[in-house]
C-alpha atoms as a PDB file:
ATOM      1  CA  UNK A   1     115.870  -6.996 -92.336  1.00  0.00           C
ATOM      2  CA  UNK A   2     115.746  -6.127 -88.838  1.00  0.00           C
ATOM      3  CA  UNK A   3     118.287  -4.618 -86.921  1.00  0.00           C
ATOM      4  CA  UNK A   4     118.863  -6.793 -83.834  1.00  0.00           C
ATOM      5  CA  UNK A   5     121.468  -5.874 -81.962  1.00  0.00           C
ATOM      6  CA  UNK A   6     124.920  -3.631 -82.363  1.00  0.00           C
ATOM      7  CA  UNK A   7     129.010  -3.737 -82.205  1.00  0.00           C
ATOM      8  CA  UNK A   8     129.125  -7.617 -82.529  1.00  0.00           C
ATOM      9  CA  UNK A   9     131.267  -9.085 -83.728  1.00  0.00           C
ATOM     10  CA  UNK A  10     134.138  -6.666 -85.060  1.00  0.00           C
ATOM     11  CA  UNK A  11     134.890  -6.731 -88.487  1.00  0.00           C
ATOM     12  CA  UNK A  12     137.534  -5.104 -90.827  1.00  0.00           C
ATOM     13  CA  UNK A  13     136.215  -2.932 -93.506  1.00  0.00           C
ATOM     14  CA  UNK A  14     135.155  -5.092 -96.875  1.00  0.00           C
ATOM     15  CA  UNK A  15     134.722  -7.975 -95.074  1.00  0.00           C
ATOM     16  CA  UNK A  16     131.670 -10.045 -93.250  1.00  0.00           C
ATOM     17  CA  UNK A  17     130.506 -12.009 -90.381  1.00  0.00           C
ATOM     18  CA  UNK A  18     128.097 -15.424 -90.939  1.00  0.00           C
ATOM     19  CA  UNK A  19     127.779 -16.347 -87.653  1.00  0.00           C
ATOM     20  CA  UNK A  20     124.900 -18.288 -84.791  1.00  0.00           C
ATOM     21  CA  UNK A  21     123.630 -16.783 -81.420  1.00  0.00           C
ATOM     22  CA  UNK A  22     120.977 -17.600 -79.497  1.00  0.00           C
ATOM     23  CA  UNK A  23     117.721 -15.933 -79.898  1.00  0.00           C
ATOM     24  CA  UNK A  24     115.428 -17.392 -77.444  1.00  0.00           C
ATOM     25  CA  UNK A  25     116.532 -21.407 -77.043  1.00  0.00           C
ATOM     26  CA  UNK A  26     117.120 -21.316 -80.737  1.00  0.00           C
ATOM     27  CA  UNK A  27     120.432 -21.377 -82.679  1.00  0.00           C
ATOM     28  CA  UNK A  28     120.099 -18.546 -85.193  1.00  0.00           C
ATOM     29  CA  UNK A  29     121.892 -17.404 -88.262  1.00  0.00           C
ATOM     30  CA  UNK A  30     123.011 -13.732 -88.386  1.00  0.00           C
ATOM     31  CA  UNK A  31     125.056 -11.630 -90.923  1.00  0.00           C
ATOM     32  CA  UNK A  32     127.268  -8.393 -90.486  1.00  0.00           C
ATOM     33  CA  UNK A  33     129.016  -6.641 -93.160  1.00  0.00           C
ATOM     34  CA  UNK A  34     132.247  -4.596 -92.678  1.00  0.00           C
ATOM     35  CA  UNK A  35     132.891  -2.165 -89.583  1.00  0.00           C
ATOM     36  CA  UNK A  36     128.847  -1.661 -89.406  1.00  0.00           C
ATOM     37  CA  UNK A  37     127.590  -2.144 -86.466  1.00  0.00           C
ATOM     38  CA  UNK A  38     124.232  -3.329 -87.805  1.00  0.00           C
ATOM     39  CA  UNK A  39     123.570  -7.241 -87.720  1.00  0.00           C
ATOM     40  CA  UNK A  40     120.568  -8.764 -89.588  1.00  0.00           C
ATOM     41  CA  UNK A  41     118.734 -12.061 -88.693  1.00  0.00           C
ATOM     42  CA  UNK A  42     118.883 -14.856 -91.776  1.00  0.00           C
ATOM     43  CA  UNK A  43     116.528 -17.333 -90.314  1.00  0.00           C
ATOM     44  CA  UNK A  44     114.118 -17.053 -87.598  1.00  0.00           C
ATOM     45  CA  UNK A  45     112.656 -21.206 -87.647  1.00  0.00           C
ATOM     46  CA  UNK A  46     113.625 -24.495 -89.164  1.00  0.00           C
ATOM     47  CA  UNK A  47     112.513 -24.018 -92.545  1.00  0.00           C
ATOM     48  CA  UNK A  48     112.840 -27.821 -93.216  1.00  0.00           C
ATOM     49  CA  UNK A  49     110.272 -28.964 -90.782  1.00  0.00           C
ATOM     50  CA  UNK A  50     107.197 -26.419 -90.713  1.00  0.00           C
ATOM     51  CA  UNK A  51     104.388 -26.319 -92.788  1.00  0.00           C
ATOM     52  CA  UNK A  52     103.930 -22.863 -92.174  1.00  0.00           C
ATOM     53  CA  UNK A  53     106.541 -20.341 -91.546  1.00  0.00           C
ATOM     54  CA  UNK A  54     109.018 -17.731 -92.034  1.00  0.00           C
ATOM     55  CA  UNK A  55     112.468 -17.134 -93.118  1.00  0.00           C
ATOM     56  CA  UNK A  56     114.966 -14.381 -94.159  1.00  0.00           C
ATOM     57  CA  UNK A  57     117.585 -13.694 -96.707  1.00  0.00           C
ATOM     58  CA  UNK A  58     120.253 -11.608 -97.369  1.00  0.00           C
ATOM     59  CA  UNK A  59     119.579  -8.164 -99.065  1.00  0.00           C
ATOM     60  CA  UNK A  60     116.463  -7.466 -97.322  1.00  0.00           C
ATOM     61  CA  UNK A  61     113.868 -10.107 -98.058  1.00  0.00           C
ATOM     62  CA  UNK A  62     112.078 -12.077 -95.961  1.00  0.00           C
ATOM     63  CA  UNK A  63     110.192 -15.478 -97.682  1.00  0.00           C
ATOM     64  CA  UNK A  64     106.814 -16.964 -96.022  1.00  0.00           C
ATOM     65  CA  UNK A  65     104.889 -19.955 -96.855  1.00  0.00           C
ATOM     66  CA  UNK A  66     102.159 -22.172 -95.563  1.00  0.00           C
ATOM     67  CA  UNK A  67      99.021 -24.697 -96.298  1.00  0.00           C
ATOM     68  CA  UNK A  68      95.473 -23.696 -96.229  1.00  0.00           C
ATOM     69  CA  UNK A  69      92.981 -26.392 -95.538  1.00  0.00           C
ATOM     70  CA  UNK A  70      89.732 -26.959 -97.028  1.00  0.00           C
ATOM     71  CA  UNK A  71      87.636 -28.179 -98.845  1.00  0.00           C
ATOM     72  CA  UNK A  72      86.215 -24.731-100.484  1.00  0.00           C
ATOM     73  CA  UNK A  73      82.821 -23.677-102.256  1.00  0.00           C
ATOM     74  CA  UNK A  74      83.660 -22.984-105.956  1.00  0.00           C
ATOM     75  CA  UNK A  75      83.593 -19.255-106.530  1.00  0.00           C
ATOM     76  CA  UNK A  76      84.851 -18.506-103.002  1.00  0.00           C
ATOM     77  CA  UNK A  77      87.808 -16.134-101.948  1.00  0.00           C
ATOM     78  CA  UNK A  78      90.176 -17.028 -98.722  1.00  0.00           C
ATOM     79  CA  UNK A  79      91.763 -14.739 -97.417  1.00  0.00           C
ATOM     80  CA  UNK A  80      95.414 -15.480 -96.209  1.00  0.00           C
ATOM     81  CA  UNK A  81      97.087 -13.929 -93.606  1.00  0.00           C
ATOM     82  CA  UNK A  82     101.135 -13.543 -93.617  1.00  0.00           C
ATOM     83  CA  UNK A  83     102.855 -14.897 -90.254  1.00  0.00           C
ATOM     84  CA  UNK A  84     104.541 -11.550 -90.233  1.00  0.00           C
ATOM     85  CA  UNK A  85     103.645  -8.407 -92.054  1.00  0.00           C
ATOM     86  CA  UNK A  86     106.198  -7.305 -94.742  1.00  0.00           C
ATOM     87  CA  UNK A  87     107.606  -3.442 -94.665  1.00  0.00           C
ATOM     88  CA  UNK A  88     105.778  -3.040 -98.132  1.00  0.00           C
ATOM     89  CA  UNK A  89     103.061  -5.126-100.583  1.00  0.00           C
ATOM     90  CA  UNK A  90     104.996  -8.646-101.236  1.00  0.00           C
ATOM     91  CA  UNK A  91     106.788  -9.144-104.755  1.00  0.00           C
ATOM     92  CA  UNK A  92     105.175 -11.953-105.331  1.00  0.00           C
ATOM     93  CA  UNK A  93     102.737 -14.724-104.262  1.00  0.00           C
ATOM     94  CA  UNK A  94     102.410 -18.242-105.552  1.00  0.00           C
ATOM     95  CA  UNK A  95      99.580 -20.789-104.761  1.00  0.00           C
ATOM     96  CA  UNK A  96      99.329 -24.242-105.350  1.00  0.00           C
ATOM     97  CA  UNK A  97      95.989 -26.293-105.583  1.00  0.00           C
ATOM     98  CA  UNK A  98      95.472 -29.415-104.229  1.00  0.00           C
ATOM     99  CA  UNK A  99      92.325 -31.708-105.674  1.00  0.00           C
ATOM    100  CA  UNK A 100      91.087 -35.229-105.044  1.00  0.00           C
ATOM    101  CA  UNK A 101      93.358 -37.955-106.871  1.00  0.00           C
ATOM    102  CA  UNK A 102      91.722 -39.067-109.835  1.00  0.00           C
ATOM    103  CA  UNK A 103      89.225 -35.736-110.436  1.00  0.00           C
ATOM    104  CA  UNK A 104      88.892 -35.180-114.332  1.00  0.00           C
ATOM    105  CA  UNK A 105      87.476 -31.226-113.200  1.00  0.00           C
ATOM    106  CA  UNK A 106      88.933 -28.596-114.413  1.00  0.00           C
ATOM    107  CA  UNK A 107      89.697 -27.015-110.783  1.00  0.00           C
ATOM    108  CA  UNK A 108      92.061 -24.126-110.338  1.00  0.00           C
ATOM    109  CA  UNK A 109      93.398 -21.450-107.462  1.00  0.00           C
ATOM    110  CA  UNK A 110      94.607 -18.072-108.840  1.00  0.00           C
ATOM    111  CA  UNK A 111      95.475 -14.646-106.420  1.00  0.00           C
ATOM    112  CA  UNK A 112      92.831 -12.256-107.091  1.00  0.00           C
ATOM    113  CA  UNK A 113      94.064  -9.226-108.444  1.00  0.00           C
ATOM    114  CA  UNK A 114      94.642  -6.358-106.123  1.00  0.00           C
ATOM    115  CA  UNK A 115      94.553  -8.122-103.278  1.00  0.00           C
ATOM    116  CA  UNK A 116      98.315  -8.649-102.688  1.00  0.00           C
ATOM    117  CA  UNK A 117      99.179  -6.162 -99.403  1.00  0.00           C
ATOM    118  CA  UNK A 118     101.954  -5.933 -96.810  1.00  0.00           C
ATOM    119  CA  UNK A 119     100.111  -8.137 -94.380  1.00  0.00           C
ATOM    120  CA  UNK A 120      97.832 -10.676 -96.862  1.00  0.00           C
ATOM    121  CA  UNK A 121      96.430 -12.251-100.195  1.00  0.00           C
ATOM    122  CA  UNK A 122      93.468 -13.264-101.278  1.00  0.00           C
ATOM    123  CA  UNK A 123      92.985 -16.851-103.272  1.00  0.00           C
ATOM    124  CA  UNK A 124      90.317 -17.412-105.466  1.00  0.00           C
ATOM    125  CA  UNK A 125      88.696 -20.629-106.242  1.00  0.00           C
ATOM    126  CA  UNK A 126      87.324 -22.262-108.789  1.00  0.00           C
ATOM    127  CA  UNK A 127      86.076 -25.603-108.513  1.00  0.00           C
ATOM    128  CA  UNK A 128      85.002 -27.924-105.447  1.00  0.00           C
ATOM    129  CA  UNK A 129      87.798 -30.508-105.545  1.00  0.00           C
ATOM    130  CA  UNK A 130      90.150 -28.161-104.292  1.00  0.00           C
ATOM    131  CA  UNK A 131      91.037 -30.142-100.829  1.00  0.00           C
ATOM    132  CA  UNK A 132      93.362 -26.849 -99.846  1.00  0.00           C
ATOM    133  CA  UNK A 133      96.607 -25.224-101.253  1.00  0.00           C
ATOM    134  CA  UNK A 134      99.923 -24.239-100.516  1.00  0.00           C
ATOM    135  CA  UNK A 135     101.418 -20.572-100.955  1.00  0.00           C
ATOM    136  CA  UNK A 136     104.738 -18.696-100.775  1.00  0.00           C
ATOM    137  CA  UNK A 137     105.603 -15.317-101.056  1.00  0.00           C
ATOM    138  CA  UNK A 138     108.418 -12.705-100.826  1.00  0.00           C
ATOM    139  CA  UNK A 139     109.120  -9.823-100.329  1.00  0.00           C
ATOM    140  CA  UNK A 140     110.755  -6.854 -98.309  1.00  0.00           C
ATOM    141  CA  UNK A 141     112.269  -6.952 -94.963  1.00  0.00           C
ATOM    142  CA  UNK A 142     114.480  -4.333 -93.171  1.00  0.00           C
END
């Protein structure tokens, strides 16, 4: 995770710090263990209203997620973009298709393989009732 600022607060060796601050107009969660004096950022947005976003968690990880509209061409690839680039290729990425209510086709999303990276994905379609999908992915952060 990143390293955002030092020697605040002071804590005793074997023990930890959960505490806010704000980081510009907006109350943030940060973390400190022991006498270090590194302090790492556990949220960066409000995860509970954005469609799109970015979060971290403890040990190094940081979580993204978003929507990407269509509708798409059967056979096509989109290309994703992360809202921040992780330090290596993500551990994993999930997406989701949504289709028209009531479509009997056999319509799917998959990642295509290789195309994981530090920075973005690559979803393949198949079908043309795909109306767009969601994605998540994690991975590492320090």
């Amino acid at each position: 995770m990143p390293v955002l600022s030092t020697g605040f607060p002071t804590n005793p060796a074997g023990q930890l710090s959960l505490y806010t601050k704000d980081v510009s107009g907006r109350s943030t969660v940060f973390y400190k263990k022991d006498n270090s004096s590194t302090q790492w950022q556990l949220t960066g947005i409000d995860p509970s209203s954005a469609t799109s976003g970015y979060t971290y968690l403890p040990g190094g990880l940081l979580i993204q997620w978003g929507v990407v509209a269509g509708p798409f061409a059967s056979g096509a690839a989109k290309t994703v973009t992360f809202p921040v680039a992780f330090d290596a290729t993500a551990y994993s990425v999930v997406d989701t298709a949504w289709k028209d209510s009531g479509s009997t086709n056999s319509n799917f999303i998959f990642i295509v393989n290789g195309s994981i990276s530090a920075t973005e994905f690559k979803a393949g379609i198949n079908g043309s009732d795909i109306r767009s999908f969601t994605w998540i992915a994690i991975g590492p952060k320090a």
